[in-house]
Protein backbone atom coordinates (compact mmCIF):
# COMPACT_ATOMS: atom_id res chain seq x y z
CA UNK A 1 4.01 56.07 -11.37
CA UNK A 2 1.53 54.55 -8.98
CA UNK A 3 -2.06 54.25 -8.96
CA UNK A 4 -2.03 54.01 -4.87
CA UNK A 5 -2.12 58.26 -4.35
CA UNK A 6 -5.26 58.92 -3.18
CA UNK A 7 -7.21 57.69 0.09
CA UNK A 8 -5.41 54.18 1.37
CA UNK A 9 -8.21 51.62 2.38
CA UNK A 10 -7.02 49.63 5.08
CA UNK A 11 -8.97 46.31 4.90
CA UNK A 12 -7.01 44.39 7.27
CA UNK A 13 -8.81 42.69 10.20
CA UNK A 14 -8.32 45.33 12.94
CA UNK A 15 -8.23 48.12 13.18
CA UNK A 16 -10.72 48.77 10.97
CA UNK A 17 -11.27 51.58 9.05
CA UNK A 18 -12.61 54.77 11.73
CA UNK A 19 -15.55 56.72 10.10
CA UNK A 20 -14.61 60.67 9.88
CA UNK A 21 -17.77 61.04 12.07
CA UNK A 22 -15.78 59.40 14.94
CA UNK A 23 -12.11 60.97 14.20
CA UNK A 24 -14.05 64.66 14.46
CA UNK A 25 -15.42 63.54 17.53
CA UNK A 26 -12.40 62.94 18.87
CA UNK A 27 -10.85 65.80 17.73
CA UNK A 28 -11.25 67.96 20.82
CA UNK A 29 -9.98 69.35 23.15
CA UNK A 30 -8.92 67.84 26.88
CA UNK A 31 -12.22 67.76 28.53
CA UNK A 32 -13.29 68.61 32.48
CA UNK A 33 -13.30 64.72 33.93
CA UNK A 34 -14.76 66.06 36.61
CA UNK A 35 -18.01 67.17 35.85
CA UNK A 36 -20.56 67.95 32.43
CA UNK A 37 -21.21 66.01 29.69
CA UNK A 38 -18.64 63.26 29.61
CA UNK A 39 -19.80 62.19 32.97
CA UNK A 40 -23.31 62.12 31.62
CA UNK A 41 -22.17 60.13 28.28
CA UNK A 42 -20.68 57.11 30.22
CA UNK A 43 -23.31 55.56 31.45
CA UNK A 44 -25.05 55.72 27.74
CA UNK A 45 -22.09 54.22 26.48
CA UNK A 46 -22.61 51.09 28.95
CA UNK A 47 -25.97 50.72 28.24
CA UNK A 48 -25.50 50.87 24.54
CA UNK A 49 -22.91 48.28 24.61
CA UNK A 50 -25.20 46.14 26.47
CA UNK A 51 -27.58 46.49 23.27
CA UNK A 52 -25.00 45.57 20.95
CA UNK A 53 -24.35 42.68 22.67
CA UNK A 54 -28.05 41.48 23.29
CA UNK A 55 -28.11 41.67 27.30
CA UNK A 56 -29.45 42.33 30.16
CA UNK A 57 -26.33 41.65 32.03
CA UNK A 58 -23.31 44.07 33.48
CA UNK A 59 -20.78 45.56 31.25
CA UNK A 60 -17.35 46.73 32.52
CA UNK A 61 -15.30 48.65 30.22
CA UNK A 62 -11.42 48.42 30.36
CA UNK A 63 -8.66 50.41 29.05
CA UNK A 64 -6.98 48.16 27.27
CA UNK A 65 -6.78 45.34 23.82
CA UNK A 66 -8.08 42.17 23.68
CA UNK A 67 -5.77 40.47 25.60
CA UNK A 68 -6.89 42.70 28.63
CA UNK A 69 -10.33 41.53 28.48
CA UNK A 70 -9.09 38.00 28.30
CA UNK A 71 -7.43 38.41 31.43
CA UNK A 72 -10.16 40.20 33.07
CA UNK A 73 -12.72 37.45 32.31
CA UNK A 74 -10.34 35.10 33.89
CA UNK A 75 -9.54 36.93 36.95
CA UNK A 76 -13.05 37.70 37.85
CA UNK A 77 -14.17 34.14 37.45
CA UNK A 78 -11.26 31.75 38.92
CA UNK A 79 -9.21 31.09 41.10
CA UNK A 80 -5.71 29.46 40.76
CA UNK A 81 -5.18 25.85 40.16
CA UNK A 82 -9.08 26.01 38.59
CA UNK A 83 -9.68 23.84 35.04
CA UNK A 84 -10.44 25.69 31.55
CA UNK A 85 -11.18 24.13 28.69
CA UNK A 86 -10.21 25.87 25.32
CA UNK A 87 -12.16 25.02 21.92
CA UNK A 88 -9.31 26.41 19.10
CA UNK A 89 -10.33 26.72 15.78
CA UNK A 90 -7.38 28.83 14.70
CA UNK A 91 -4.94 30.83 16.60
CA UNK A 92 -6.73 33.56 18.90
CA UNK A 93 -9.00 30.87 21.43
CA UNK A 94 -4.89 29.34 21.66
CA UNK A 95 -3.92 32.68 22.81
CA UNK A 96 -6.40 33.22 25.53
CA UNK A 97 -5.62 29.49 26.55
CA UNK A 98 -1.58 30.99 27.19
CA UNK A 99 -3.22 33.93 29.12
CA UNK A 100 -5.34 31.01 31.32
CA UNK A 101 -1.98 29.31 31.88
CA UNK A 102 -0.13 32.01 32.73
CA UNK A 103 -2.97 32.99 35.71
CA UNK A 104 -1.86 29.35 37.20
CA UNK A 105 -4.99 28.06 35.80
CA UNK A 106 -5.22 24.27 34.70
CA UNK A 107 -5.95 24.42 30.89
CA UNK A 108 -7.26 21.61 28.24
CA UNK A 109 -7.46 22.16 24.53
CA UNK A 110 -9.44 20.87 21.59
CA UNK A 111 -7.41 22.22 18.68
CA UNK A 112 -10.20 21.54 15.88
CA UNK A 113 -7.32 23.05 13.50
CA UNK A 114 -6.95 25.87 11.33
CA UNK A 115 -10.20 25.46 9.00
CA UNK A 116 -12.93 24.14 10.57
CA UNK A 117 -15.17 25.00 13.67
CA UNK A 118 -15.72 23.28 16.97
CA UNK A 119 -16.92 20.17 16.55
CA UNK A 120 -20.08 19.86 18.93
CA UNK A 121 -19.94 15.88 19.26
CA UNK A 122 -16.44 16.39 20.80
CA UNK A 123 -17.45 18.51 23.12
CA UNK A 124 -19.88 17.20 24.23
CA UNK A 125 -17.82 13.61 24.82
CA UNK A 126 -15.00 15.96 26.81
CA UNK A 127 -17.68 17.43 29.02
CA UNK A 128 -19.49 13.64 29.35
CA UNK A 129 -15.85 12.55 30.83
CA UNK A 130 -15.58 14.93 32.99
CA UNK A 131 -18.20 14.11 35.54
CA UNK A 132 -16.54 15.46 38.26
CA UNK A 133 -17.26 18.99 36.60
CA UNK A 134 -13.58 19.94 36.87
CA UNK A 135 -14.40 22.59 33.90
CA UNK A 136 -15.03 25.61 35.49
CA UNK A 137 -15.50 27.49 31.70
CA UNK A 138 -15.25 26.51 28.24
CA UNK A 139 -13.46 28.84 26.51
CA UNK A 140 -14.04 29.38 22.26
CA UNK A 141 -14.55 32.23 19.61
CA UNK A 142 -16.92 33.42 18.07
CA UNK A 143 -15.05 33.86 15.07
CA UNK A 144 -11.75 33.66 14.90
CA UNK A 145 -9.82 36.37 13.33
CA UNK A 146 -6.59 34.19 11.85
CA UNK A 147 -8.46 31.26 10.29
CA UNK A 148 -11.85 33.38 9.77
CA UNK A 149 -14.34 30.17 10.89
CA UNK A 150 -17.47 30.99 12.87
CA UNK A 151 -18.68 28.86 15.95
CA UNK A 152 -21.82 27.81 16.63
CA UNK A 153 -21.80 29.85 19.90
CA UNK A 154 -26.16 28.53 20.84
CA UNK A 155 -24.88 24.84 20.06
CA UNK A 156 -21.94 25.15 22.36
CA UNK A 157 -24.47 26.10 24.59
CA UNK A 158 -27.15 22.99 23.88
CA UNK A 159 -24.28 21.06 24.16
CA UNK A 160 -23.14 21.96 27.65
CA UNK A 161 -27.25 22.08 28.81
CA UNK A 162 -27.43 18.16 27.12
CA UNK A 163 -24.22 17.50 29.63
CA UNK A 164 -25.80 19.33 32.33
CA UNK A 165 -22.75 21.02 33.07
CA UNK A 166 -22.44 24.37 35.39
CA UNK A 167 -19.04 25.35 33.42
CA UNK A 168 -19.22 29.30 32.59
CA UNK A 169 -19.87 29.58 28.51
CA UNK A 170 -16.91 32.36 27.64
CA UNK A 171 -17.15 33.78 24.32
CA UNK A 172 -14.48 36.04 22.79
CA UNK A 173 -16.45 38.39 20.04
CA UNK A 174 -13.53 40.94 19.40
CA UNK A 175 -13.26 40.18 15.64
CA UNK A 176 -17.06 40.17 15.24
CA UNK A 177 -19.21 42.01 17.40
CA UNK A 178 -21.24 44.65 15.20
CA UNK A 179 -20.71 42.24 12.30
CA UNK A 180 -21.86 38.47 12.92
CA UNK A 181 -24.93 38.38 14.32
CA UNK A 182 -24.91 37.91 18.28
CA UNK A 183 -27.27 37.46 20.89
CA UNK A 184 -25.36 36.91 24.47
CA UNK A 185 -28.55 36.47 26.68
CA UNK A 186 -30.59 34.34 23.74
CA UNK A 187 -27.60 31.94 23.28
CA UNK A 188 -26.95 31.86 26.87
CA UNK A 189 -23.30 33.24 27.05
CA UNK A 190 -22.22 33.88 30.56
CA UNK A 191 -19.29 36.06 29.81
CA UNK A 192 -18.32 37.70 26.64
CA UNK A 193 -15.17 39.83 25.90
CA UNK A 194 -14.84 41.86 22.51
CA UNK A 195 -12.53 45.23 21.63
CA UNK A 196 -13.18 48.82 19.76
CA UNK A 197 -10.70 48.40 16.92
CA UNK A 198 -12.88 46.10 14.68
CA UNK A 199 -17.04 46.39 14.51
CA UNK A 200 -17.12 49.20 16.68
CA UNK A 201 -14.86 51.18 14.20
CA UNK A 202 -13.13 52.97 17.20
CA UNK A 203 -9.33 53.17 17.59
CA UNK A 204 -7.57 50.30 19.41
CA UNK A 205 -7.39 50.96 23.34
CA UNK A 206 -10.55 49.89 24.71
CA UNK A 207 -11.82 46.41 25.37
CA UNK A 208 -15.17 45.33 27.39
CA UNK A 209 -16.30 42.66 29.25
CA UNK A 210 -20.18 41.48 29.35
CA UNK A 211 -21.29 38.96 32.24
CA UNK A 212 -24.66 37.59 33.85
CA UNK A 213 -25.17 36.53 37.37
CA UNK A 214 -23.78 33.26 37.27
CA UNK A 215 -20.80 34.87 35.99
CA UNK A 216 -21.04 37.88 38.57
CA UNK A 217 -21.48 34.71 41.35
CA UNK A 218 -17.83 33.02 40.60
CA UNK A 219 -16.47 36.43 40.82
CA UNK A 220 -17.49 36.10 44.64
CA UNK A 221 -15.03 33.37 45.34
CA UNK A 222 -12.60 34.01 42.59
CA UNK A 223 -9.23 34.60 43.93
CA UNK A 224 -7.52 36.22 40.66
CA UNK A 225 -9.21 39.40 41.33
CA UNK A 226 -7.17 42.20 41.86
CA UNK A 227 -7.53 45.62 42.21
CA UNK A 228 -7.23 47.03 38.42
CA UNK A 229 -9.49 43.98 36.93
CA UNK A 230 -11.75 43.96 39.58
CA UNK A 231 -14.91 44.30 36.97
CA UNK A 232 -17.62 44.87 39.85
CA UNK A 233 -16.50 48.69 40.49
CA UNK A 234 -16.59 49.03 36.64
CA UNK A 235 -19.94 47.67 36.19
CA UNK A 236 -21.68 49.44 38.92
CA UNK A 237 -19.36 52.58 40.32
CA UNK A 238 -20.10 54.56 42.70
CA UNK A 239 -17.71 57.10 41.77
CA UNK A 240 -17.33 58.05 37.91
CA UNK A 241 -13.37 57.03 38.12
CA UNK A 242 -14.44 53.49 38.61
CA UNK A 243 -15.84 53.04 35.40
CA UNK A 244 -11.95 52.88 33.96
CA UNK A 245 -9.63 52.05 36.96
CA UNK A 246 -8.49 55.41 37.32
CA UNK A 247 -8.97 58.48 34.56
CA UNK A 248 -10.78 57.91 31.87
CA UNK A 249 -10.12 57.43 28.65
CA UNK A 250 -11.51 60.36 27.43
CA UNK A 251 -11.43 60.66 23.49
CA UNK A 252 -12.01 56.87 23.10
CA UNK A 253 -14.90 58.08 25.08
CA UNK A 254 -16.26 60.46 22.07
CA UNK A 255 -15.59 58.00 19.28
CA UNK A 256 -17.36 55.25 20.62
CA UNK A 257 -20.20 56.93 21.46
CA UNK A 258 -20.40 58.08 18.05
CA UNK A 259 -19.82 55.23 16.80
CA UNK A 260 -22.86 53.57 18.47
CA UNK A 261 -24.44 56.23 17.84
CA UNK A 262 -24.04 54.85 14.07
CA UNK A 263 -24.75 51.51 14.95
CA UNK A 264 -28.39 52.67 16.15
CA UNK A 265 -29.27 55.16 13.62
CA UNK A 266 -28.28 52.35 11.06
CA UNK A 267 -30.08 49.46 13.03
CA UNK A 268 -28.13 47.00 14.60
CA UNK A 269 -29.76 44.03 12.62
CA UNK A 270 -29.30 45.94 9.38
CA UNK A 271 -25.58 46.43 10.10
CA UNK A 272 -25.87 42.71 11.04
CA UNK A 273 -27.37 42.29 7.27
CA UNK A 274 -25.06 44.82 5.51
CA UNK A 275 -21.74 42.93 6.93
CA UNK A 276 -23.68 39.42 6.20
CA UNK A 277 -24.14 40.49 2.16
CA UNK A 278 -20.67 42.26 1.13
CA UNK A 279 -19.04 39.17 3.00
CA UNK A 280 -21.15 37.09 0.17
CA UNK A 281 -19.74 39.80 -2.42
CA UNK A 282 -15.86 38.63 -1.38
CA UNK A 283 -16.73 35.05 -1.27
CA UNK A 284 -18.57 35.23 -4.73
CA UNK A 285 -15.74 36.71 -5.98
CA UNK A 286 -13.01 34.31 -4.82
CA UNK A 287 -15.15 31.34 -5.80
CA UNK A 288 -15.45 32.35 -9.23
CA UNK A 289 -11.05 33.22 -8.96
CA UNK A 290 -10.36 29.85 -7.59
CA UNK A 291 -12.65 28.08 -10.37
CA UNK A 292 -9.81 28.44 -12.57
CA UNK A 293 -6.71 28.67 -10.14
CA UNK A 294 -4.83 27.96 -7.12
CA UNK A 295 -7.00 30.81 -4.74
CA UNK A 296 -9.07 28.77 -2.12
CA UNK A 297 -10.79 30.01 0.86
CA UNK A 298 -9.78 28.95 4.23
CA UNK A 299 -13.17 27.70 5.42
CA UNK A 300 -14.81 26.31 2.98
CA UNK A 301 -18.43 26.00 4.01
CA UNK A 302 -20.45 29.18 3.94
CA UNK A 303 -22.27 29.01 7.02
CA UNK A 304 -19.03 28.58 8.82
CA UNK A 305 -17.17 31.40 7.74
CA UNK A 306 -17.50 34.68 9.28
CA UNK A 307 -19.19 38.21 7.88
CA UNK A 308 -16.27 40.17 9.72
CA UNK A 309 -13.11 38.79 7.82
CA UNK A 310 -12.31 36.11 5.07
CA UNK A 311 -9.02 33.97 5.03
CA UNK A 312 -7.87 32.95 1.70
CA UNK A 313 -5.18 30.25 0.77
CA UNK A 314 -3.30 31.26 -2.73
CA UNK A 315 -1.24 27.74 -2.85
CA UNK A 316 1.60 29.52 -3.14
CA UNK A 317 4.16 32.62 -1.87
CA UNK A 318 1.90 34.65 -3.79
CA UNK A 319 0.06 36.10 -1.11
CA UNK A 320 2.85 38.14 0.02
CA UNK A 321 3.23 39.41 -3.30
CA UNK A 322 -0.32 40.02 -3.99
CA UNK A 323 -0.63 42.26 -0.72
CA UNK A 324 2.38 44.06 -1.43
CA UNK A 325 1.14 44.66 -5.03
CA UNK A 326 -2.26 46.32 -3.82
CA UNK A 327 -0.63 48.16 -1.06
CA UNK A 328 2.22 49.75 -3.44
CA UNK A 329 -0.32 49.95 -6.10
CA UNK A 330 -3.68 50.42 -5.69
CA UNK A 331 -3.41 51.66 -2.02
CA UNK A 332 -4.83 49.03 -0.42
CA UNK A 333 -4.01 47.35 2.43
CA UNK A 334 -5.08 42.98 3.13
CA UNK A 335 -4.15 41.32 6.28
CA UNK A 336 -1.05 38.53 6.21
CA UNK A 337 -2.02 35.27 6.91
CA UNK A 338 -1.95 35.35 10.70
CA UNK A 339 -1.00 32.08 12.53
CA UNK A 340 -1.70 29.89 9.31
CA UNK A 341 2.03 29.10 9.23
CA UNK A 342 5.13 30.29 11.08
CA UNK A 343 6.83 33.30 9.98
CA UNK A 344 9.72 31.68 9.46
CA UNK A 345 8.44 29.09 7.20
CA UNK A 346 8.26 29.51 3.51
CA UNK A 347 4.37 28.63 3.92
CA UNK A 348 3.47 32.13 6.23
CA UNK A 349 3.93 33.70 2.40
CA UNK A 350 0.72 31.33 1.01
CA UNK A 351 -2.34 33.03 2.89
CA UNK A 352 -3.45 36.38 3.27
CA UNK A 353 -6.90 38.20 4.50
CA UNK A 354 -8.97 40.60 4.21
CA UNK A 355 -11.47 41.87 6.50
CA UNK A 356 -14.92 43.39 5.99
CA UNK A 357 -15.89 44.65 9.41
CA UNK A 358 -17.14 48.06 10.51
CA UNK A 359 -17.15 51.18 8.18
CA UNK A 360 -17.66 49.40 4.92
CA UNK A 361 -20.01 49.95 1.91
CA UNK A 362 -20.29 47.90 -1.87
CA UNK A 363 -17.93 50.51 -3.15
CA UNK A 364 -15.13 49.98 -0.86
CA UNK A 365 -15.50 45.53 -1.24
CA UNK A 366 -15.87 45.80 -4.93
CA UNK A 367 -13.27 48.47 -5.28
CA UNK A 368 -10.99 46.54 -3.36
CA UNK A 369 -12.04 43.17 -4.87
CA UNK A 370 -11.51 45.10 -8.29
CA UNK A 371 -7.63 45.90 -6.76
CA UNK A 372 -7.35 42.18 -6.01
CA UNK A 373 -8.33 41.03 -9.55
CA UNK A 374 -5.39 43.81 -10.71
CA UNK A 375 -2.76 42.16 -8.55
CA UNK A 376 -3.69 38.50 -9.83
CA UNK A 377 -2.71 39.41 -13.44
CA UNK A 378 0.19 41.72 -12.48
CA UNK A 379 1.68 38.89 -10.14
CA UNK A 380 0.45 36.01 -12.73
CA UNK A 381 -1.79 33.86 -10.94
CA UNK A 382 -3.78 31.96 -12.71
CA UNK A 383 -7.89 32.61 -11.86
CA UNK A 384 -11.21 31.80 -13.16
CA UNK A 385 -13.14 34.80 -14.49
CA UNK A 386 -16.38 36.67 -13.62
CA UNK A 387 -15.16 37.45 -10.18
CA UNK A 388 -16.17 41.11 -10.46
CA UNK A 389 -19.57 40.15 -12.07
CA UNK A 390 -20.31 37.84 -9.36
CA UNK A 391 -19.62 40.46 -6.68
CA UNK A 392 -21.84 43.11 -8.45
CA UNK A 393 -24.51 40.38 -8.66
CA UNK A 394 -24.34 39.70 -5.06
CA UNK A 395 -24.31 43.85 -3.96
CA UNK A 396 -27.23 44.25 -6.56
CA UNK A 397 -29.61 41.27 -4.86
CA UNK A 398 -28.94 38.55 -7.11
């Protein structure tokens, strides 16, 4: 017998859990790319995005992951043999420093580790050495989806100001957007890249691209351009084709605009709110586990961690066992413990996630908080009590 029949609740950190209001808008059939309403739609969905990310600035939208909109930020801002520097704070800032590399581009990295956030007085002393403004961007996370810190994305930007240094600000958002709170044109971010599997609760296949003028300036003399990342034709097209690089992707189309059309009726600042007090609810809960046991969260100051997705450390192989428990059990499904260790060592089995981004009430954290505390006593790790209660007290205003 298992208790896991029923509706599964995937709370891993992307893809996140797609609303039914999106899946029936997608459920449709092939429509006319030609003309009528999904030629209207576009440009709303480009504008919309632009309020979700807090600017005034362009918006091309690709078909493709992440790692697209890594590349396309790249190739419409440098050209080869050009200087990056990377601020890593866990794995995914590493990864878009391989994609940099891989363009021919000349790449530093700060590795700030795997639990704490950029550290602003070392940036600041790598941008004071290089005088000869060989940076051309700085390249960070907002929050990192493997070791679940947040950056101080406006004191990245004070810093390089202090420095004054003309290096593009490059912020990657896909684990966050919709769920930290972000302001691109406030905070002064020049280009910022995000993706539709995680706060904008649409299936993986579309990632976007946000830049200003300075940004849209480098792309003048950038010699990475080509043809299919070429984001000026995307951001302003003449033809409705453009928008995508060729045919559009039509039912991603219909779920992301419902899904902003969520976002709005909900208020983005409330969503901002909502994410910002259930990630309180998981971190109440853990702190009260690991009172009395070896369950420690990755980050372990609260205004570093992110409201999208929380990293935990269980000090042991546990947390393999503790995620298969809940997903044979209760039906639930945690994220492993991406880039904390290497698969092949005995420590990858020691972490695992989970991720409260998107589509996500109290019922679903404390129901799967409540699945957690299940595992802990059917796998035998030792943990403080009043997890649940602390939760509760957090969802209930305390």
């Amino acid at each position: 017998m298992s208790l896991a029949a029923g509706r599964e609740y995937l709370a891993i950190p992307g893809p996140s859990v797609v609303p039914d209001r999106v899946l029936r808008a997608m459920h449709r059939a092939s429509p006319n790319i030609y003309e009528g309403s999904l030629l209207e739609m576009a440009p709303t969905i480009q504008a919309d995005l632009k309020r979700v990310a807090r600017t005034e600035g362009d918006c091309a939208i690709y078909i493709a992951n992440g790692h697209g909109a890594w590349e396309a930020a790249l190739s419409n801002t440098m050209s080869r043999g050009d200087a990056v520097l990377v601020l890593a704070t866990g794995r995914f800032a590493l990864g878009w420093s391989e994609v940099a590399r891989r363009l021919g581009l000349e790449v530093e990295v700060i590795d700030f580790g795997k639990r704490a956030d950029a550290d602003l007085d070392r940036v600041a002393e790598a941008l004071k050495g290089d005088a000869a403004h060989r940076f051309k961007a700085v390249l960070t996370v907002q929050t990192d989806t493997a070791s679940s810190v947040r950056n101080d994305i406006p004191g990245l930007r004070r810093v390089l100001d202090d420095a004054g240094h003309p290096a593009l600000l490059m912020v990657d958002c896909i684990a966050c957007l919709a769920c930290d709170r972000f302001e691109m044109d406030a905070w002064g971010v020049d280009v910022t890249v995000a993706a539709s599997q995680k706060g904008l609760m649409t299936p993986p296949g579309l990632s976007f691209v946000w830049f200003n003028k300075k940004a849209a300036q480098a792309r003048e003399t950038a010699d990475l351009a080509t043809f299919y990342w070429d984001w000026q034709p995307r951001a302003e097209p003449a033809e409705f084709y453009q928008f995508f690089g060729g045919t559009a992707p039509t039912h991603h189309l219909f779920g992301l605009r419902e899904s902003l059309d969520m976002i709005f009726e909900e208020g983005l600042e409330n969503v901002w709110d909502r994410h910002a007090t259930l990630a309180r609810a998981v971190w109440a809960a853990f702190e009260a586990w690991g009172a009395d046991g070896p369950l420690e969260l990755n980050i372990a100051d609260p205004a570093k961690r992110s409201h999208a997705v929380t990293a935990v450390r269980v000090g042991g192989p546990q947390g393999t066992e503790i995620r298969r428990w809940v997903m044979d059990n209760a039906g639930l499904t945690l994220g492993i413990g991406l880039g904390m260790a290497e698969k092949s060592s005995p420590e990858w089995h020691n972490f695992f996630r989970i991720a409260h981004m998107g589509h996500v009430n109290a019922h679903m954290v404390l129901g799967a908080l409540g699945s957690i505390q299940a595992s802990l006593k059917a796998v035998g790790v030792p943990h403080g009590p009043g997890a649940l209660d602390a939760a509760a007290e957090v969802c209930a205003g305390g």
